[in-house]
N, C-alpha and C. Protein backbone atom coordinates (compact mmCIF):
# COMPACT_ATOMS: atom_id res chain seq x y z
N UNK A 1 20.81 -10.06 4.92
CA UNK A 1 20.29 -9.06 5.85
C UNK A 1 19.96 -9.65 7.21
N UNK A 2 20.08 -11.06 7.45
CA UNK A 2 19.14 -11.40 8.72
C UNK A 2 20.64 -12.03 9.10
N UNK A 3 21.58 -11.95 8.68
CA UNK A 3 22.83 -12.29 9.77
C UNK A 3 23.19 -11.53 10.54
N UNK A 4 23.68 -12.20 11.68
CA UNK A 4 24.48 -11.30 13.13
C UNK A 4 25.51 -10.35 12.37
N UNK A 5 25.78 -10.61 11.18
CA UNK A 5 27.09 -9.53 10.76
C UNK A 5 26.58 -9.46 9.09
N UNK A 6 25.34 -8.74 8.81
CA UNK A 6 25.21 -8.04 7.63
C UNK A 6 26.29 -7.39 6.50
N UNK A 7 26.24 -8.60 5.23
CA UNK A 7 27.20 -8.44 4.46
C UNK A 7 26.89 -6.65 3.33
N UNK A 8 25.75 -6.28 4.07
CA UNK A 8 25.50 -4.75 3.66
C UNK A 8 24.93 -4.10 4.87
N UNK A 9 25.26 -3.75 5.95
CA UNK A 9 24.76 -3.14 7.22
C UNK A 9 23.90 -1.72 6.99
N UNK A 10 24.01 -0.74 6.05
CA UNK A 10 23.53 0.27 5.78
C UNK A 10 21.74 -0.24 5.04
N UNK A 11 22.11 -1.06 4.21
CA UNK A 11 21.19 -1.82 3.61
C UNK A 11 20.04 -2.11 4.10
N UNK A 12 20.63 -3.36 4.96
CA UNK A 12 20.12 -3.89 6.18
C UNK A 12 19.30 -2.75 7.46
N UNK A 13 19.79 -2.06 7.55
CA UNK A 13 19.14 -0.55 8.34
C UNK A 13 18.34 0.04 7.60
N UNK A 14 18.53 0.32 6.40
CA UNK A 14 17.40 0.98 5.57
C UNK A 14 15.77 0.32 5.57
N UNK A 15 16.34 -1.25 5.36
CA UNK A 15 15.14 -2.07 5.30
C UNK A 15 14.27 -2.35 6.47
N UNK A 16 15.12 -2.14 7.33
CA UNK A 16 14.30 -2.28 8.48
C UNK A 16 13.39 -1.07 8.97
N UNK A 17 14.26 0.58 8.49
CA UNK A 17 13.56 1.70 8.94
C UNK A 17 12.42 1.63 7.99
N UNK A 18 12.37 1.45 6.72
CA UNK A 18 11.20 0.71 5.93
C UNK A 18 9.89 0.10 6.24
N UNK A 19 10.31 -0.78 6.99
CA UNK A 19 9.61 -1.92 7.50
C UNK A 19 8.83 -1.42 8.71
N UNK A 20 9.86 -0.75 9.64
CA UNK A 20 8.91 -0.20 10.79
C UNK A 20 8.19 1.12 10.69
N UNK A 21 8.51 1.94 9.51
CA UNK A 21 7.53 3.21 9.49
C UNK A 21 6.36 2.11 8.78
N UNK A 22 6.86 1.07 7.90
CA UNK A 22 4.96 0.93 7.19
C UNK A 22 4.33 0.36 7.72
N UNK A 23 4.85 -0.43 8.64
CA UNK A 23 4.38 -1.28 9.96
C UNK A 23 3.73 -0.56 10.87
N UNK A 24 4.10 1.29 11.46
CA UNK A 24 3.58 1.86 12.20
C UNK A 24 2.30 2.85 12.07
N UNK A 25 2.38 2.73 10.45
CA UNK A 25 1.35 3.33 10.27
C UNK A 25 0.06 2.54 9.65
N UNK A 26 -0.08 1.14 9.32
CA UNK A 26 -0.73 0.41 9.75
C UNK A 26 -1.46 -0.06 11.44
N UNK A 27 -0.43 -0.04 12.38
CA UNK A 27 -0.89 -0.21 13.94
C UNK A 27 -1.88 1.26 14.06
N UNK A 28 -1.01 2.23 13.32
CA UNK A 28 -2.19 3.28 14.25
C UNK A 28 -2.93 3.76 13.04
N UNK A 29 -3.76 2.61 12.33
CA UNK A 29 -4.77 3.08 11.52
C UNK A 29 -5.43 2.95 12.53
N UNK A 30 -6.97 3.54 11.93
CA UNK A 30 -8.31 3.32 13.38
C UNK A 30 -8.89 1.96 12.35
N UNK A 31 -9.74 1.61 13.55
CA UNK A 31 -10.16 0.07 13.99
C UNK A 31 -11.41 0.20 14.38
N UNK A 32 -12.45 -0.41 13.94
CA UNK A 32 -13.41 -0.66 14.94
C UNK A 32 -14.32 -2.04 14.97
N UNK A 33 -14.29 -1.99 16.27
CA UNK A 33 -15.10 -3.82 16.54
C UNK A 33 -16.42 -3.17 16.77
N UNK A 34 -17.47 -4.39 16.51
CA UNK A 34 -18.63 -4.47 16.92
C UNK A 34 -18.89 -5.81 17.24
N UNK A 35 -19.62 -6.20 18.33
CA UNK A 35 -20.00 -7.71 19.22
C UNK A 35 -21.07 -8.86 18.08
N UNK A 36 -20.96 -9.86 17.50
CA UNK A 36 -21.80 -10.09 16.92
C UNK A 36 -21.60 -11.63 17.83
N UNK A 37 -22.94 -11.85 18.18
CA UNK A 37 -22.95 -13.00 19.24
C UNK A 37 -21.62 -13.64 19.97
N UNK A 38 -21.15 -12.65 20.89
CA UNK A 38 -20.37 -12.57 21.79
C UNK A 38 -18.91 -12.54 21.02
N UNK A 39 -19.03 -12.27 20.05
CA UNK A 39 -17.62 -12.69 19.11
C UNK A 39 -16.93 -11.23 19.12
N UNK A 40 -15.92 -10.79 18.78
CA UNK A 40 -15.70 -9.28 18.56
C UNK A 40 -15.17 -9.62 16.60
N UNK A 41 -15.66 -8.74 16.05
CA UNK A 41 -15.68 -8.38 14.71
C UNK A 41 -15.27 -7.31 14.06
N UNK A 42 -14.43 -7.21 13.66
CA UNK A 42 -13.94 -5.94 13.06
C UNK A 42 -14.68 -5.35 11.81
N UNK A 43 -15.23 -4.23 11.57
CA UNK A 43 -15.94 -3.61 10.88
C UNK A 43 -14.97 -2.81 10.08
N UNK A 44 -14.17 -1.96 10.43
CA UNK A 44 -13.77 -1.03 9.69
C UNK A 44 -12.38 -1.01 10.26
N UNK A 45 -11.44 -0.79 9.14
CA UNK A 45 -9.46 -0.78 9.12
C UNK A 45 -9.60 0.57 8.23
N UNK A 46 -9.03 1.40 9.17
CA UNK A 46 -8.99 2.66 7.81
C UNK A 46 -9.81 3.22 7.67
N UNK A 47 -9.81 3.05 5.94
CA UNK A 47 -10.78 3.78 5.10
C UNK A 47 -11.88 2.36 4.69
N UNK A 48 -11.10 1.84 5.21
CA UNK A 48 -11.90 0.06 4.36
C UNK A 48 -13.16 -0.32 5.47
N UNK A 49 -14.11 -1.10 5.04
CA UNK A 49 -15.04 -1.08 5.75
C UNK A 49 -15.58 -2.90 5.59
N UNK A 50 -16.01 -3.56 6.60
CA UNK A 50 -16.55 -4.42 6.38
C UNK A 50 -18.11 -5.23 6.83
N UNK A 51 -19.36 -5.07 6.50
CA UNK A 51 -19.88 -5.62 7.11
C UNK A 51 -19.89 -6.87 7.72
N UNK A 52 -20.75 -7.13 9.10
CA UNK A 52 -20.91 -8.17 9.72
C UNK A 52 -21.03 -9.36 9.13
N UNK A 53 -21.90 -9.71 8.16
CA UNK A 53 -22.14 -10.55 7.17
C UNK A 53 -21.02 -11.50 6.40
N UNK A 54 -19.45 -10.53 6.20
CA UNK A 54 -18.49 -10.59 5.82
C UNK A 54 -18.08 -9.90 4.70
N UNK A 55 -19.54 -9.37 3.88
CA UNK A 55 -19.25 -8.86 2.36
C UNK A 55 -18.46 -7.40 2.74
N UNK A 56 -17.45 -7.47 1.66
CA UNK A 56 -16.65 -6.14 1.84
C UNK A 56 -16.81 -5.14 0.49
N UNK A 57 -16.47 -3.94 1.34
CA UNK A 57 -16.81 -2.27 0.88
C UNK A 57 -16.41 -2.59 -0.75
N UNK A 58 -15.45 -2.88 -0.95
CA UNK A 58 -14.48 -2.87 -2.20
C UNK A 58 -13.83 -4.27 -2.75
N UNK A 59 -14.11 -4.58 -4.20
CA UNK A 59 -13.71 -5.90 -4.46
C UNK A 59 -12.29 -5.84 -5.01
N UNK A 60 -11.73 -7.09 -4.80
CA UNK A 60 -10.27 -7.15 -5.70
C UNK A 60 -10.47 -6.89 -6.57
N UNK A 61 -8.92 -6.67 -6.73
CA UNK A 61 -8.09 -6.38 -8.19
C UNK A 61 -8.38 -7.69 -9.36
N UNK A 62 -8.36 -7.16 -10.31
CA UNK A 62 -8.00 -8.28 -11.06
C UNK A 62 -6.96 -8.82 -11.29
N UNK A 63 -6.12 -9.65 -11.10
CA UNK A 63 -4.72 -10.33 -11.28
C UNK A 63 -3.91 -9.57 -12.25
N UNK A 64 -4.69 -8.65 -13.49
CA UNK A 64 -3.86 -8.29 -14.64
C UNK A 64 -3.82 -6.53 -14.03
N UNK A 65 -4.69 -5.96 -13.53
CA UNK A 65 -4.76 -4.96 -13.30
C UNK A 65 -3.56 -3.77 -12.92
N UNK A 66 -3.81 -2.46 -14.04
CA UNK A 66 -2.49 -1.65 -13.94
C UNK A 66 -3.15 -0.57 -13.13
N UNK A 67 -4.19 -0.63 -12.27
CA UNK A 67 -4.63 0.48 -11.58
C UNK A 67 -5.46 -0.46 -10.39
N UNK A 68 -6.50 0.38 -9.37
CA UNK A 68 -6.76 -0.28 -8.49
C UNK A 68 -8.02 0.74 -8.20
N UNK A 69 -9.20 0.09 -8.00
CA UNK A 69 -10.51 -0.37 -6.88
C UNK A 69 -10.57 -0.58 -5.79
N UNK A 70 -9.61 -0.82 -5.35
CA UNK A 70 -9.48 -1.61 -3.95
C UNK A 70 -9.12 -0.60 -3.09
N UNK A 71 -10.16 -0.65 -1.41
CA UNK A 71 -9.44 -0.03 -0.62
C UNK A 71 -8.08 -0.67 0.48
N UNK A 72 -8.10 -1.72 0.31
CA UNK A 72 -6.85 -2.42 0.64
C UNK A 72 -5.51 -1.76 0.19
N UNK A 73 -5.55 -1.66 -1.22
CA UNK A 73 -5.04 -1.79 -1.84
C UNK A 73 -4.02 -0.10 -1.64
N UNK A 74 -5.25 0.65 -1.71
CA UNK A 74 -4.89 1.97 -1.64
C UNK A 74 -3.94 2.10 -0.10
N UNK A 75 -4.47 1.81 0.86
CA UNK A 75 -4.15 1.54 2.20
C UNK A 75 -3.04 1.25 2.11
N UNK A 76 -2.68 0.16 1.77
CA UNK A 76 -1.34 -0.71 1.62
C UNK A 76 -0.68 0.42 1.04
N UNK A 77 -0.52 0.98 -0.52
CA UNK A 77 0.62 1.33 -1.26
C UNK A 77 0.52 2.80 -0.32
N UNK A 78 -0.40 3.59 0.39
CA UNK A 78 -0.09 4.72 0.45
C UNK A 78 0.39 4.63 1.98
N UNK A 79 0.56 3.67 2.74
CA UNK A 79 1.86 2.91 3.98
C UNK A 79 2.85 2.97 3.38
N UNK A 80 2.89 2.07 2.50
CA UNK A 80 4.40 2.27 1.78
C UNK A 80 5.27 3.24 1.01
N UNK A 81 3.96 3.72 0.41
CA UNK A 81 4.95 5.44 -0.06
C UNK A 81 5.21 6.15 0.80
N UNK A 82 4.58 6.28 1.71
CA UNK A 82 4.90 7.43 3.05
C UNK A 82 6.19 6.78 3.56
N UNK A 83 6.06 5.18 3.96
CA UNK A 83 7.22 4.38 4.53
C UNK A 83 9.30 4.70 3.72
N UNK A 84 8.74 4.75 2.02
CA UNK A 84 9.60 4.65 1.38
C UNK A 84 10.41 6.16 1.55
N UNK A 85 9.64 7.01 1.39
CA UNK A 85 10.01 8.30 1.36
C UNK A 85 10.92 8.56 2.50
N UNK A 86 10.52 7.99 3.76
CA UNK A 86 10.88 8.25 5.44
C UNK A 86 12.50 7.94 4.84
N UNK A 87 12.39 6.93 4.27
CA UNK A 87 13.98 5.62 4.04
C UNK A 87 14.49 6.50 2.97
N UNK A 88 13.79 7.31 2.02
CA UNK A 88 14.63 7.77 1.04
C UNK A 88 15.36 9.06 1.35
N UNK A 89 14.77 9.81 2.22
CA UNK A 89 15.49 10.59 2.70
C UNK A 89 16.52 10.18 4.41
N UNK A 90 16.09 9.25 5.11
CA UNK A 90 17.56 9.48 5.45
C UNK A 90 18.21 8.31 4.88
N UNK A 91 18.13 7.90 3.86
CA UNK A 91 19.39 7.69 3.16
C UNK A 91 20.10 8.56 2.28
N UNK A 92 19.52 9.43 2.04
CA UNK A 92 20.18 10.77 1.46
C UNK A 92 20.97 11.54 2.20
N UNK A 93 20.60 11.38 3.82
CA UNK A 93 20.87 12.14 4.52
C UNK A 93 22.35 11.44 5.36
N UNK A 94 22.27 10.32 5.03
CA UNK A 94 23.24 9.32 5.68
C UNK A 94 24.56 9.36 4.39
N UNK A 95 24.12 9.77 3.37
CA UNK A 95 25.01 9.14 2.10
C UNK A 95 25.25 7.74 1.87
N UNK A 96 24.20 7.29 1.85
CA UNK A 96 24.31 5.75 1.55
C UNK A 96 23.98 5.94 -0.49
N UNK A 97 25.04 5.30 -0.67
CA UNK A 97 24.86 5.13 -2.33
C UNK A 97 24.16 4.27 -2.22
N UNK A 98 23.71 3.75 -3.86
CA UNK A 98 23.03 2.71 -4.46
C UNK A 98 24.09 2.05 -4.83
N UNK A 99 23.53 0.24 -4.12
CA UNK A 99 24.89 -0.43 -4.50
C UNK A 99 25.01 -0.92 -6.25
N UNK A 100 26.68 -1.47 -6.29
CA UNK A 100 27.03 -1.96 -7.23
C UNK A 100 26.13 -3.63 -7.63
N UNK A 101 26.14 -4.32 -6.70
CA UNK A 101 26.02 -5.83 -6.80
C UNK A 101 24.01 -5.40 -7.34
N UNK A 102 23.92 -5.98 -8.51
CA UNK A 102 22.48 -6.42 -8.97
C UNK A 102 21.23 -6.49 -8.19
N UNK A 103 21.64 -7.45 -7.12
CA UNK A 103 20.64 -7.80 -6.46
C UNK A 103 20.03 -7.37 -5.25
N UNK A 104 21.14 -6.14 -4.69
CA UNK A 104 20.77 -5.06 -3.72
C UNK A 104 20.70 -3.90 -4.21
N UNK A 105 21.01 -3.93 -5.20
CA UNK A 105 20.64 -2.34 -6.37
C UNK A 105 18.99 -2.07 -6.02
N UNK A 106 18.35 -3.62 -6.71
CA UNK A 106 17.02 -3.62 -6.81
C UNK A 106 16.18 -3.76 -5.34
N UNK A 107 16.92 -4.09 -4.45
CA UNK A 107 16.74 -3.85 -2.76
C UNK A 107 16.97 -2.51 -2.38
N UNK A 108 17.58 -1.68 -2.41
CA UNK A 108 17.59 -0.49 -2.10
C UNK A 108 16.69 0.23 -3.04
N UNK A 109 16.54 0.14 -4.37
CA UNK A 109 15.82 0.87 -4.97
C UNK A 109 13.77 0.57 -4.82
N UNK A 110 13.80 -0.70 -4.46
CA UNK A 110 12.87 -0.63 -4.08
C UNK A 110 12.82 -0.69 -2.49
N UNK A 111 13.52 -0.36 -1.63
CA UNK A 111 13.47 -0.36 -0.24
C UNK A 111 13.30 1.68 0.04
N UNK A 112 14.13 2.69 -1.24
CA UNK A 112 13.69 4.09 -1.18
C UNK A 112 12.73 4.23 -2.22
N UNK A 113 12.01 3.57 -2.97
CA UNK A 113 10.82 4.25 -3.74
C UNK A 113 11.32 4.47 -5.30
N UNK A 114 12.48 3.92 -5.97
CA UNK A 114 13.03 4.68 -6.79
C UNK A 114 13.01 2.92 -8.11
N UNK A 115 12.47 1.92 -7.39
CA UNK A 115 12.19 0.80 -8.91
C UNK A 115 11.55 1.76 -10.16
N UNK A 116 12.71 1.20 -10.84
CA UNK A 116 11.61 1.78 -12.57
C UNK A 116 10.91 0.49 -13.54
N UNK A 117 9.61 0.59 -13.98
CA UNK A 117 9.15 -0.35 -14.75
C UNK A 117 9.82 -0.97 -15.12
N UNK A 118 11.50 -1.13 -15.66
CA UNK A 118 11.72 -2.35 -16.20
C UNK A 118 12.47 -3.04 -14.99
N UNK A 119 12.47 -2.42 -13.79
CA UNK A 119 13.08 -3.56 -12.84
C UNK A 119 12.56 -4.51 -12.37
N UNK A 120 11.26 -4.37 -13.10
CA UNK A 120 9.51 -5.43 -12.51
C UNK A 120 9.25 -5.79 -13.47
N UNK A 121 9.15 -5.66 -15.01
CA UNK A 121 8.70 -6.33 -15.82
C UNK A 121 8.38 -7.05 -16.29
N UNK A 122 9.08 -7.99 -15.44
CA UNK A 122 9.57 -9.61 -15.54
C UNK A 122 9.70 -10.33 -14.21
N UNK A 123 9.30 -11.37 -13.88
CA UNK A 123 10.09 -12.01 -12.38
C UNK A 123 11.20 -12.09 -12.87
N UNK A 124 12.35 -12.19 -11.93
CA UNK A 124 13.56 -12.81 -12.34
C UNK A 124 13.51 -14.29 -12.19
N UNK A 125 13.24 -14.92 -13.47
CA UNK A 125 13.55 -16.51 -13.88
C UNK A 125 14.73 -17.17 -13.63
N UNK A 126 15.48 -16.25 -13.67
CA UNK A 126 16.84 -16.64 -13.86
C UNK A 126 17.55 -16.80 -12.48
N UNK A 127 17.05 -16.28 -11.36
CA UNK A 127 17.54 -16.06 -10.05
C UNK A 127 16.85 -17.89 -9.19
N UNK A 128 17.89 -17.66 -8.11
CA UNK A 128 17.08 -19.11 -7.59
C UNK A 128 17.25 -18.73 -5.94
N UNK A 129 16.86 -19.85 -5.48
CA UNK A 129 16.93 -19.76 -4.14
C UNK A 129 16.50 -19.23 -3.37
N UNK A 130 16.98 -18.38 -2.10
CA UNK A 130 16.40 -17.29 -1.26
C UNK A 130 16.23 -16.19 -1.71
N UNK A 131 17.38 -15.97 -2.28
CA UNK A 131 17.38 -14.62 -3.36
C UNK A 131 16.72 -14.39 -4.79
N UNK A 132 16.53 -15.39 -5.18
CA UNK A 132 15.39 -15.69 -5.84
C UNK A 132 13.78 -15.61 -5.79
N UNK A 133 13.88 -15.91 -4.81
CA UNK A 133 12.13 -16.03 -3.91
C UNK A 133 11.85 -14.31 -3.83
N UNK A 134 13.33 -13.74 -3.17
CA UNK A 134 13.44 -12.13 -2.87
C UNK A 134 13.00 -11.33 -3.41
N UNK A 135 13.66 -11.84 -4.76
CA UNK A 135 13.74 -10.63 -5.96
C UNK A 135 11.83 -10.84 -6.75
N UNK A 136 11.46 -12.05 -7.15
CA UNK A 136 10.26 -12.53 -7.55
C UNK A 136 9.12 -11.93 -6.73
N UNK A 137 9.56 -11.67 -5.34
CA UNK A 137 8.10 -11.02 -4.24
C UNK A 137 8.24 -9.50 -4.29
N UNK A 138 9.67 -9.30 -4.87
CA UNK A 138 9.67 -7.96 -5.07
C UNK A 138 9.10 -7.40 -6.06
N UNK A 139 9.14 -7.85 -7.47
CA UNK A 139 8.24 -7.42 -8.57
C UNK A 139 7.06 -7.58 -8.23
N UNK A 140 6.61 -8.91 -7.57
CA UNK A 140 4.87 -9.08 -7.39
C UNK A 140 4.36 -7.70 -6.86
N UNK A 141 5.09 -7.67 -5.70
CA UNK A 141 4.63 -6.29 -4.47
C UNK A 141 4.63 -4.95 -5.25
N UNK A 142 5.47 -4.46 -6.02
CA UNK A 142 5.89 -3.43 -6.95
C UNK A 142 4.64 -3.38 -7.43
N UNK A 143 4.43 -4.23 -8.47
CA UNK A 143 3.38 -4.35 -9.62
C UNK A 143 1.74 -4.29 -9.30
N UNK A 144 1.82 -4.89 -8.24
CA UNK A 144 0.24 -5.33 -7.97
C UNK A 144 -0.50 -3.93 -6.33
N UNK A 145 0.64 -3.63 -5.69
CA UNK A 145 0.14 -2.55 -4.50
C UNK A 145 0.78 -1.13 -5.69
N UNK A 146 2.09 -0.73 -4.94
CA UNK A 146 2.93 0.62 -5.34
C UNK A 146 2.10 0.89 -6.73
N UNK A 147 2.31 0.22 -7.71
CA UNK A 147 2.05 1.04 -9.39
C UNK A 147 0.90 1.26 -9.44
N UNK A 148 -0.24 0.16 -8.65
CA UNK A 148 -1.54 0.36 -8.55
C UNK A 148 -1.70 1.79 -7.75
N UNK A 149 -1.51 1.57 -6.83
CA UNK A 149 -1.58 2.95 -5.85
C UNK A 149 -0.88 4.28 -6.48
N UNK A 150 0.22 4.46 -7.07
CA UNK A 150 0.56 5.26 -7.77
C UNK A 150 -0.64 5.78 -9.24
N UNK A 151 -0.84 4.78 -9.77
CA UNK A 151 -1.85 4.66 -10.55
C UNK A 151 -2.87 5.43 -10.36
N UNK A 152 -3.30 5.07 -9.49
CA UNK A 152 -4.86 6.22 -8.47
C UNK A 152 -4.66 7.11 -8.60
N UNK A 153 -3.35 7.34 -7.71
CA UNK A 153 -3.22 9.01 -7.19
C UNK A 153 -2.99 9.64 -8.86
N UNK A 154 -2.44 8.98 -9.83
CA UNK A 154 -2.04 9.93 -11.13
C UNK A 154 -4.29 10.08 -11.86
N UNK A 155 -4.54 8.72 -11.98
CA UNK A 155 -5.87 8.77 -11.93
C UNK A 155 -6.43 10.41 -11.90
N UNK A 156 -6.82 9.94 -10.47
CA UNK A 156 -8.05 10.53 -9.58
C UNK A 156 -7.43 12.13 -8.92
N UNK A 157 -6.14 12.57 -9.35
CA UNK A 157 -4.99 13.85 -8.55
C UNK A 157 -4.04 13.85 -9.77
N UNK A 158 -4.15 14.25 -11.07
CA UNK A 158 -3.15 14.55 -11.71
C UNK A 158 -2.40 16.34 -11.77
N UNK A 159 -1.15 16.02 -11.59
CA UNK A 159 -0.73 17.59 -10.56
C UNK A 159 -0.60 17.29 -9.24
N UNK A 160 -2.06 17.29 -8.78
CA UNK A 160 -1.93 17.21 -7.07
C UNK A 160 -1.80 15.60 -5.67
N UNK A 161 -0.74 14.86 -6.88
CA UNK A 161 -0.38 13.68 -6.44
C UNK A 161 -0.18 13.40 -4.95
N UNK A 162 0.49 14.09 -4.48
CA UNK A 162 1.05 14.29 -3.37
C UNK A 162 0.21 15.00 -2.37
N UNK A 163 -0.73 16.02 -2.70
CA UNK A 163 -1.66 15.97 -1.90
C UNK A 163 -2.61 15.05 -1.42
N UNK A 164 -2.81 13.97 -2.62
CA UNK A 164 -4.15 13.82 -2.43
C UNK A 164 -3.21 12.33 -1.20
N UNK A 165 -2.27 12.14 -1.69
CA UNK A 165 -1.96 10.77 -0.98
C UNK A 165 -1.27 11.35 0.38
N UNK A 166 -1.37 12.49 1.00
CA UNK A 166 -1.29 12.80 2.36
C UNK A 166 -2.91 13.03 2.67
N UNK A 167 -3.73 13.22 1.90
CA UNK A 167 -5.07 13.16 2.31
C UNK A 167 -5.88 11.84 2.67
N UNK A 168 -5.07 11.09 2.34
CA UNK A 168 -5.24 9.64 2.29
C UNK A 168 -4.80 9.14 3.66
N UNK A 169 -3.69 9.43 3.77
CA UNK A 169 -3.19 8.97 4.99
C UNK A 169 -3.65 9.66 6.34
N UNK A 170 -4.52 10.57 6.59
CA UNK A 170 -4.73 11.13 7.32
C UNK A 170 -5.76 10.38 7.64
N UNK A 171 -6.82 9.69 6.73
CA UNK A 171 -7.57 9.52 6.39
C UNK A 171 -8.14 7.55 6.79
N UNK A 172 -6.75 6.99 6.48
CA UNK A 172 -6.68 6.05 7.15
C UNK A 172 -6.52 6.05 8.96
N UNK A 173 -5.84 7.31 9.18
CA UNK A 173 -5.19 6.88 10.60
C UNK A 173 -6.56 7.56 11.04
N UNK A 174 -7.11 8.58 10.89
CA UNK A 174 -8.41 9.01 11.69
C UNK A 174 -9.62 8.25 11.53
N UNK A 175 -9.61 6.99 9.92
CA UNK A 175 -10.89 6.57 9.89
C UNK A 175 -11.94 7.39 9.90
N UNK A 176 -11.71 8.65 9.13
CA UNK A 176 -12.35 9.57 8.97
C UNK A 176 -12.90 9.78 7.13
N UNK A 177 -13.79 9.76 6.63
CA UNK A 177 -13.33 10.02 5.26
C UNK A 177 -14.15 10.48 4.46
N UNK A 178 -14.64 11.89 5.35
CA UNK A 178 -15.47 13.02 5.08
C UNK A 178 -14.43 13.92 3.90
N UNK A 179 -13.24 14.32 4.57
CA UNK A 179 -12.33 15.10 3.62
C UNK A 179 -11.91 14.81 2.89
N UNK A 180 -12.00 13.24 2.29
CA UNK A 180 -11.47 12.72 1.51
C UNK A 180 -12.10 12.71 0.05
N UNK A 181 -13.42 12.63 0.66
CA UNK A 181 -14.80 12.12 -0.29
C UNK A 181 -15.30 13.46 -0.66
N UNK A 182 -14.91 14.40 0.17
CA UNK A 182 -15.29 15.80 -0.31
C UNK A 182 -14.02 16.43 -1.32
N UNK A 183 -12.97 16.10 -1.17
CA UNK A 183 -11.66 16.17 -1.64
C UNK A 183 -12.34 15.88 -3.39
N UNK A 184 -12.47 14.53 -3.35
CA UNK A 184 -12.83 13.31 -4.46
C UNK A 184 -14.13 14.26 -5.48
N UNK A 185 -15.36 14.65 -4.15
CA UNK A 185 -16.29 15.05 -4.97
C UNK A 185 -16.17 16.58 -5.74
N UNK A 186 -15.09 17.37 -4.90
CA UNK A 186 -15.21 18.30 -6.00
C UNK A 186 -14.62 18.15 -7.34
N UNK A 187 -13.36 17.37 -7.46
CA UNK A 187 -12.91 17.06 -8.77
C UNK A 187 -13.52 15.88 -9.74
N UNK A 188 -14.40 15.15 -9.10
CA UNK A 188 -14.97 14.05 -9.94
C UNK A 188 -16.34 13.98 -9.70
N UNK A 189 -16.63 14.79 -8.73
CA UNK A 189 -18.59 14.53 -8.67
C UNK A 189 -19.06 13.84 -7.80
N UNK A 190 -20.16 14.68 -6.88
CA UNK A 190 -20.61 13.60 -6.05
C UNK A 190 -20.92 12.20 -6.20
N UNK A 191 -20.52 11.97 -5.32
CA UNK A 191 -20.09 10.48 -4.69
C UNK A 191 -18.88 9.52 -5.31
N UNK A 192 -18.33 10.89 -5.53
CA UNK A 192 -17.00 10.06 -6.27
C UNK A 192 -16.45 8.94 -5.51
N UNK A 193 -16.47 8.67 -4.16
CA UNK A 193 -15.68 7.76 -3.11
C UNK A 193 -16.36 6.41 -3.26
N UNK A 194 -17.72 6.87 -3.05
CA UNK A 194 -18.38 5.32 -3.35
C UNK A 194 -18.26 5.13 -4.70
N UNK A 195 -18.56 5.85 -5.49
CA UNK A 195 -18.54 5.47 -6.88
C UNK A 195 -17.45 4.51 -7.25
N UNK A 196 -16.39 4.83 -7.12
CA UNK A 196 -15.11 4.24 -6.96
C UNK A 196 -14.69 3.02 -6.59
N UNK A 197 -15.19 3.26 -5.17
CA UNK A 197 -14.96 1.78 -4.37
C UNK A 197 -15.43 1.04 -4.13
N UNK A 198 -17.03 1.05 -4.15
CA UNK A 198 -17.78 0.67 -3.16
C UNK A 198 -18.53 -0.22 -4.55
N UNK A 199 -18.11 -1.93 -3.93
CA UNK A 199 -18.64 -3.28 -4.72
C UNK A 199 -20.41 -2.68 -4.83
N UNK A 200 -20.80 -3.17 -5.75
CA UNK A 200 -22.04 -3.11 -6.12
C UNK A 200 -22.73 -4.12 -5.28
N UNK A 201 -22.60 -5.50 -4.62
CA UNK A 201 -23.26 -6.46 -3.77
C UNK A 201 -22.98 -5.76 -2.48
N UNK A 202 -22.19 -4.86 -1.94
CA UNK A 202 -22.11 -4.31 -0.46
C UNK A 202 -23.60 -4.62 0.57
N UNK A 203 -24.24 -3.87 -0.29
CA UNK A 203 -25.39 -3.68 0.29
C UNK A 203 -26.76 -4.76 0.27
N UNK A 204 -26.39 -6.00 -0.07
CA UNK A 204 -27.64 -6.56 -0.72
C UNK A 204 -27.68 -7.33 0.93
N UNK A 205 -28.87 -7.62 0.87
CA UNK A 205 -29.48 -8.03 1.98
C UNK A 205 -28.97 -9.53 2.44
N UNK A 206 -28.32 -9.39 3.88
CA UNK A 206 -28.20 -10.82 4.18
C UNK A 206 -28.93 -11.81 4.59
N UNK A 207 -28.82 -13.44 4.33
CA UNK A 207 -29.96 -14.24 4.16
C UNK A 207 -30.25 -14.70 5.92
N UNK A 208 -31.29 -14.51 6.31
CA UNK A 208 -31.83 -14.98 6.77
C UNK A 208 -32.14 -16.50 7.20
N UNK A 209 -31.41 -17.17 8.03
CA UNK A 209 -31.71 -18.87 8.45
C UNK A 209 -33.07 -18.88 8.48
């Protein structure tokens, strides 16, 4: 894909329109700094929040984890589903098939949204090299953001999948997440948002020199 003459050019275009919708909707999430002894500090990406201190809103995943806690996490996969979708339709719209060769099968299918559990199941052991490294960051990414994030939305929106993850995204880019949490609390109960996300140490008092 990164040669002057792309031995799959359609491919190669897909991945990139990919790349720059999830890329663009990351730039125009909202942001906000606050000054902490002349320094500028970012507080809040999104929906994600961080105090000054450094302790954050929401803790990782656990390494084994088939669902997700995390507002990173959510952030991330629901960039990329919006991203994938953009790519899956105009490649529908372009008539670009799914290729023959193995190893761009699983590049296109995870470049439009369409990997199935057993195309991740496994790293590929058997692969080496660049394309190797490729295919191995591709299951990681699959497994640990997308299924997680998919995960949620089946969670926390079963039926209304697709709503709730355009509610999401609105949600990141306004840094707004009144409608979200009101969204959350009528189907799961007040304070479903914090309940959810929000680490139990968030709030504990920072120490004092």
């Amino acid at each position: 894909m990164e040669g002057d003459t792309p031995v799959h050019p359609e491919l190669a275009l897909l991945d990139l329109l990919r790349a720059w919708a999830h890329d663009s909707l990351h730039y125009g999430s909202r942001r906000r700094y606050v000054d902490v002894a002349g320094v500028p500090t970012r507080v809040q990406y999104g929906i994600n929040y961080r105090r000054t201190n450094g302790a954050t809103y929401s803790m990782a995943d656990t390494g084994d984890a088939c669902h997700t806690r995390n507002l990173g996490v959510v952030m991330e996969g629901a960039c990329d589903r919006e991203a994938r979708r953009l790519t899956r339709e105009a490649a529908a719209l372009a008539g670009v098939a799914e290729p023959d060769d193995p190893a761009r099968r699983l590049a296109f299918r995870d470049i439009t949204g369409n990997l199935s559990p057993a195309d991740v199941a496994t790293d590929p052991g058997e692969a080496h090299g660049e394309e190797g490294t490729y295919l191995v960051s591709l299951a990681r990414y699959e497994r640990t953001v997308n299924q997680r994030y998919a995960a949620f939305l089946a969670e926390f929106a079963p039926g209304e999948e697709d709503e709730l993850h355009a509610l999401v995204l609105r949600s990141v880019i306004s840094g707004r997440t009144a409608g979200l949490s009101e969204w959350l609390d009528e189907r799961h109960g007040p304070g479903a948002f914090a309940g959810v996300f929000q680490a139990s140490d968030y709030f504990t008092p920072s120490t004092v020199p």
